[in-house]
Protein backbone atom coordinates (compact mmCIF):
# COMPACT_ATOMS: atom_id res chain seq x y z
CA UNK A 1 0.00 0.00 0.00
CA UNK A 2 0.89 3.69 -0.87
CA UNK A 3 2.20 5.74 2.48
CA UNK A 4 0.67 8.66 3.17
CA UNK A 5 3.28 11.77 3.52
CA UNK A 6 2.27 15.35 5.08
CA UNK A 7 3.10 16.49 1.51
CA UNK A 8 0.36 14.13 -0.12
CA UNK A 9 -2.49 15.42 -2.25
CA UNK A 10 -4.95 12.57 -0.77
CA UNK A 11 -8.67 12.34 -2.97
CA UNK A 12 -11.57 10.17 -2.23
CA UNK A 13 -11.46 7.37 -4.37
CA UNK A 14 -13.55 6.99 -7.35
CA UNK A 15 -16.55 4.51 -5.92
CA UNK A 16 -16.46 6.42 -2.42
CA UNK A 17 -19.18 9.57 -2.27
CA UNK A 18 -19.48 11.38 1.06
CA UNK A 19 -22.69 12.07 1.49
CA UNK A 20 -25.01 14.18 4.22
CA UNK A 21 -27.62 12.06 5.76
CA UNK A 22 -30.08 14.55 7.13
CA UNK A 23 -32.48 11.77 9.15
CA UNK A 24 -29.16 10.41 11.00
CA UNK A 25 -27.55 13.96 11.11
CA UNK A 26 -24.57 12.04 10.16
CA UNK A 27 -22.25 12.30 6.99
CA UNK A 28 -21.90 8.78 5.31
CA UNK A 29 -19.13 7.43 3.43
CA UNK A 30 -20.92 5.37 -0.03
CA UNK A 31 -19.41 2.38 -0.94
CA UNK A 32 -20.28 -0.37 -3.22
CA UNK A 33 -22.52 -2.69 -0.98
CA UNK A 34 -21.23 -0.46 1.96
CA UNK A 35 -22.06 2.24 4.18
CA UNK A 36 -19.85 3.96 6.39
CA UNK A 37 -20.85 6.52 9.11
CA UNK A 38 -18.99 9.29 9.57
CA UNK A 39 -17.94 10.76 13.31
CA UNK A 40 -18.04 14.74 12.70
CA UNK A 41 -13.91 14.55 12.71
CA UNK A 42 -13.24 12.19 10.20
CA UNK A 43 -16.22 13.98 7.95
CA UNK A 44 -14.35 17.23 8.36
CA UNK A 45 -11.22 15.67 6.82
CA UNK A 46 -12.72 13.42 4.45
CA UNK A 47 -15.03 16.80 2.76
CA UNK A 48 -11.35 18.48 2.16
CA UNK A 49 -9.62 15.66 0.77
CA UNK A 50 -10.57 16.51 -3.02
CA UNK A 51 -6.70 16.04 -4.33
CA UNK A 52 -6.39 19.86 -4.41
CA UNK A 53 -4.63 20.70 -0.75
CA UNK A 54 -1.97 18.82 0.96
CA UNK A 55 -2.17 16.88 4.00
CA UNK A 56 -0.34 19.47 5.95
CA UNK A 57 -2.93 22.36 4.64
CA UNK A 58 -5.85 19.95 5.42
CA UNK A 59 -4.47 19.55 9.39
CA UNK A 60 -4.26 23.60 8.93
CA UNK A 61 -7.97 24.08 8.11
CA UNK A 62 -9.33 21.10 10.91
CA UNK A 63 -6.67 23.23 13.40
CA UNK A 64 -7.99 26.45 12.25
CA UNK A 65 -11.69 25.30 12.19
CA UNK A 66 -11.08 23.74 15.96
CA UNK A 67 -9.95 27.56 16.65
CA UNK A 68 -12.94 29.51 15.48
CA UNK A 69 -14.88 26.98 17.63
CA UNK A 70 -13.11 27.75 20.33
CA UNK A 71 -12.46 31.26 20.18
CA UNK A 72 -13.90 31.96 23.71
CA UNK A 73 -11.60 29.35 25.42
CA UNK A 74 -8.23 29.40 25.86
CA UNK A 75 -5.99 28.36 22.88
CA UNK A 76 -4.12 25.90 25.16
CA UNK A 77 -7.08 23.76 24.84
CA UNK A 78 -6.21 23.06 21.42
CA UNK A 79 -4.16 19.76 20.71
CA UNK A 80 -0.36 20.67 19.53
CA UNK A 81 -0.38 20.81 15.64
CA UNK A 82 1.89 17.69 15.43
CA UNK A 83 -0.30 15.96 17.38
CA UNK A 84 -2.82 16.77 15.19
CA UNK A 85 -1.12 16.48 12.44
CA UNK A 86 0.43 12.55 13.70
CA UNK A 87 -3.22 11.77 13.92
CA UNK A 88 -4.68 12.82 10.76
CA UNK A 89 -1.75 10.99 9.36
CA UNK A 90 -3.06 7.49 10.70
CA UNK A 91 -6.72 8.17 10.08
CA UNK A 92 -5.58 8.84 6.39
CA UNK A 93 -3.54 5.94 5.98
CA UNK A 94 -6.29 3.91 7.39
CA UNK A 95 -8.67 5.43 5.17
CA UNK A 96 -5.57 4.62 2.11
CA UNK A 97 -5.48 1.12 3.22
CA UNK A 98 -9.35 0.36 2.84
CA UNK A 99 -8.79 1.76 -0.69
CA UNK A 100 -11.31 4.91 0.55
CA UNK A 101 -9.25 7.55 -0.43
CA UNK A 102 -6.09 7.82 -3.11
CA UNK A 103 -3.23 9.23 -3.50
CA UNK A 104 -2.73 10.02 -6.96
């Protein structure tokens, strides 16, 4: 399997759709003769992974997003961005490995 590297361009693959399911309130991931459902995290990185930005501008925009939701707490609150960025790593080489998303 490919390895996923901060400088990646990761896509959803071609048979995956991400999809808003307004009865559950929950984003799904479509797969042939599969549904996934989506925690609000992994929807948030899964909706920016369109091949355009890199992995490290996609932990940017979570971080950034995390911020303006947080805006009346204290910054410290926040996980460190390598943290972040360590984690969003593994979630999309997990998603790599289940042939999800692509790295083309």
């Amino acid at each position: 399997m490919e390895q996923i590297l901060v400088k990646s361009y990761p896509k959803l693959a071609a048979k995956a759709r991400l999809k808003f399911d307004k009865v559950r309130g929950k984003h799904l991931l479509l797969l042939p003769e599969k549904v996934v459902v989506m925690n609000e995290t992994a929807a948030s990185i899964l909706i920016l992974c369109d091949g355009s930005l890199a992995v490290h501008s996609i932990v940017e925009k979570i971080r950034d997003s995390l911020q303006a939701d947080t805006e009346s707490m204290e910054t410290e609150s926040l996980p460190n961005l390598k943290t972040m960025e360590a984690d969003i790593l593994e979630f999309l080489q997990e998603m790599v490995d289940q042939g999800w998303v692509v790295i083309p």
